[in-house]
Protein backbone atom coordinates (compact mmCIF):
# COMPACT_ATOMS: atom_id res chain seq x y z
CA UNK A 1 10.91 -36.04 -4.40
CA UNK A 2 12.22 -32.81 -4.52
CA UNK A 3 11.53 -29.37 -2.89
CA UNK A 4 8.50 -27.82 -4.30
CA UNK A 5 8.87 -25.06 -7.06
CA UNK A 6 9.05 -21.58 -6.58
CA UNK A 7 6.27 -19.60 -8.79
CA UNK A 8 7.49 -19.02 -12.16
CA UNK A 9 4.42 -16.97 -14.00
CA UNK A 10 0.88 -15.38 -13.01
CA UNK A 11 -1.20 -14.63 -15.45
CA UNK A 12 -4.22 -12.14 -15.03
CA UNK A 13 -6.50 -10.88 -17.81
CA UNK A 14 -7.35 -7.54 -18.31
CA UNK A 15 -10.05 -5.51 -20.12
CA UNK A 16 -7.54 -2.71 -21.75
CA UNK A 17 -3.83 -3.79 -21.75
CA UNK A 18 -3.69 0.15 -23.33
CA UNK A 19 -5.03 1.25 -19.54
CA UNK A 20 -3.45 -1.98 -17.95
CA UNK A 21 0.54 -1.57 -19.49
CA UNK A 22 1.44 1.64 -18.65
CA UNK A 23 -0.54 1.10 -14.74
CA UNK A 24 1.87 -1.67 -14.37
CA UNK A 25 5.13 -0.27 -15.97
CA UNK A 26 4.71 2.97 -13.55
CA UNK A 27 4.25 0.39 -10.19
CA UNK A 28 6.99 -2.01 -11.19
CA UNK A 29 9.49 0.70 -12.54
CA UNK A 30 10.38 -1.11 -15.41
CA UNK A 31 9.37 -1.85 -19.24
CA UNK A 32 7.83 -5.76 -20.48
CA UNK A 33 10.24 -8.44 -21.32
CA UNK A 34 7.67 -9.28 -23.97
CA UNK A 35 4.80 -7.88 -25.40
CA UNK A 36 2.93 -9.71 -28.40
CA UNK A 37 0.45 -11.46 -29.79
CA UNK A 38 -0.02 -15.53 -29.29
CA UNK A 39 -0.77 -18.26 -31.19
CA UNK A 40 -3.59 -18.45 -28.30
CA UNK A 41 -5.60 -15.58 -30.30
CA UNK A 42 -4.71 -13.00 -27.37
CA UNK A 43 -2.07 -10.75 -26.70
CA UNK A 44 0.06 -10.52 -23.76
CA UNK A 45 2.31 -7.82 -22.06
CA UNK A 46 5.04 -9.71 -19.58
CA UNK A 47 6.85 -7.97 -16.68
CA UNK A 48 9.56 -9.76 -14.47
CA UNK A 49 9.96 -9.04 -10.56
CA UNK A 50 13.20 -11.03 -9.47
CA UNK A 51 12.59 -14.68 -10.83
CA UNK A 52 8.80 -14.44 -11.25
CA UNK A 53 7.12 -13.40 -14.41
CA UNK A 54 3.76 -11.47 -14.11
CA UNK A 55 1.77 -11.57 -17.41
CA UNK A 56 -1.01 -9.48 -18.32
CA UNK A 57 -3.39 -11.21 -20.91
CA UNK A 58 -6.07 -9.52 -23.04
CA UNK A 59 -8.92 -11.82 -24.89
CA UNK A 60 -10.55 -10.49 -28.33
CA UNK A 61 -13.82 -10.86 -26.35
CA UNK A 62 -12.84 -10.36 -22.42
CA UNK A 63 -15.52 -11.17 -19.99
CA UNK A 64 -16.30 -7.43 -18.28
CA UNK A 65 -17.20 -8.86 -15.17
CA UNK A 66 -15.27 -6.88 -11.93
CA UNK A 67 -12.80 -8.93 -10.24
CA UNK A 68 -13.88 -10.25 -6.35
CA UNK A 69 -11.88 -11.90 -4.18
CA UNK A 70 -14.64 -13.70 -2.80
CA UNK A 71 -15.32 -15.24 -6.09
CA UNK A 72 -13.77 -18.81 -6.06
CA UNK A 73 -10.48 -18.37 -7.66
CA UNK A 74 -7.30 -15.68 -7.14
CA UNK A 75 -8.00 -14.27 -3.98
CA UNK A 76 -4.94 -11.60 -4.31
CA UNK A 77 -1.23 -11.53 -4.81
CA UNK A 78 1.48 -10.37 -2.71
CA UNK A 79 4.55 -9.14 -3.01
CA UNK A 80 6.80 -9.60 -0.26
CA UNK A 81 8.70 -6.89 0.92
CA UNK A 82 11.56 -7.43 3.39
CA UNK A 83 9.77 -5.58 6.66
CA UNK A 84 7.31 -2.58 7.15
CA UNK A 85 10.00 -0.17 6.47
CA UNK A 86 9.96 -1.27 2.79
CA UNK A 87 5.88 -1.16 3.09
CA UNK A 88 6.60 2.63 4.05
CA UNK A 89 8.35 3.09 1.32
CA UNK A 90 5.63 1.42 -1.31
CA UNK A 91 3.09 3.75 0.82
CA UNK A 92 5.04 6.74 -0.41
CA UNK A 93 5.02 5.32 -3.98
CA UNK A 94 1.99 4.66 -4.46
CA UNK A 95 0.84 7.66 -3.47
CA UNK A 96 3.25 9.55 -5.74
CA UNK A 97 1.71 7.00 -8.72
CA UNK A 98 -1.89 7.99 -7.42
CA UNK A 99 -2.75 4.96 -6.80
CA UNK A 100 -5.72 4.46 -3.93
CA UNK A 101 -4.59 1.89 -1.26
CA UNK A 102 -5.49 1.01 1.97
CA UNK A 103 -2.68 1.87 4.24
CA UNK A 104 -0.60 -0.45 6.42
CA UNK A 105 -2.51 -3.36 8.02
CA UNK A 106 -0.38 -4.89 11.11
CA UNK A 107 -1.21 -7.79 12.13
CA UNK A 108 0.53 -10.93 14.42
CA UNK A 109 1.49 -12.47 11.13
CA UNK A 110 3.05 -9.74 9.26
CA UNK A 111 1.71 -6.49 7.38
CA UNK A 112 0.18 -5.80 4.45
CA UNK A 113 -0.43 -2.69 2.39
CA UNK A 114 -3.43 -3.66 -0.07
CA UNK A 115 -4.61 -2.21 -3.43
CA UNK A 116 -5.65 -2.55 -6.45
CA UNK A 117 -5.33 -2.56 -10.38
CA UNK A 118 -7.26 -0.73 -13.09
CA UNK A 119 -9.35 -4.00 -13.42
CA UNK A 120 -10.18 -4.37 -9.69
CA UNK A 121 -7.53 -7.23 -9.43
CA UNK A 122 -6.59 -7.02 -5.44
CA UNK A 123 -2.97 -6.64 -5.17
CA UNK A 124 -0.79 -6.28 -1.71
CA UNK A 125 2.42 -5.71 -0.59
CA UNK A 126 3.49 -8.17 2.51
CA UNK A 127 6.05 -8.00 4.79
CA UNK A 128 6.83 -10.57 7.86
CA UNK A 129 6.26 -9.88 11.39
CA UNK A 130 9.76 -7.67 13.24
């Protein structure tokens, strides 16, 4: 057996990929790879970070409710930054984007910087412990 794949895709839906795009293009700093329709009946908008692919799907008839992370399913996902001086410098630009966060969390196991999207989806931004 070999090792264990690395993520290749997430896929989140979103209410308003007209809200949704644009949120995402500002954080990531850079424009989709793809953006189209499917064969699925729903359009998607796809952003790549290094050798993962984040997709942002809209339905024709999306379910409105809010996104909780105590609802079984996606809990949150991280991004891993290399140590808390990158974190300082996400801090800085997400505040220059606006975007409410919760400052840096240390903890024995590394620190996080948590937020979220325009849909409530929790997003985070991990380094190891120094």
């Amino acid at each position: 057996m070999s090792d264990f794949p690395s993520i290749g895709h997430v896929a989140l839906t979103v209410n308003d990929l007209a809200v949704s795009r644009p949120w995402y293009r500002a954080l990531i700093g850079a424009e989709p790879v793809l953006d189209e329709p499917t064969d699925g009946g729903f359009h998607h908008t796809v952003f790549s970070i290094g050798q993962t692919l984040i997709g942002l799907h809209q339905h024709p008839n999306p379910d409105p409710t809010a996104f909780s992370e105590v609802r079984t399913g996606l809990d949150h996902i991280a991004f891993g930054c290399p140590d808390r001086n990158a974190l300082e410098t996400w801090r800085d630009q997400l505040d220059e984007l606006d975007i409410t966060h919760g400052g840096i969390i240390d903890a024995h196991y590394g620190s996080g910087l948590s937020f979220r999207d325009p849909d409530g989806i929790a997003l985070e931004f991990f380094a190891p412990p120094a």
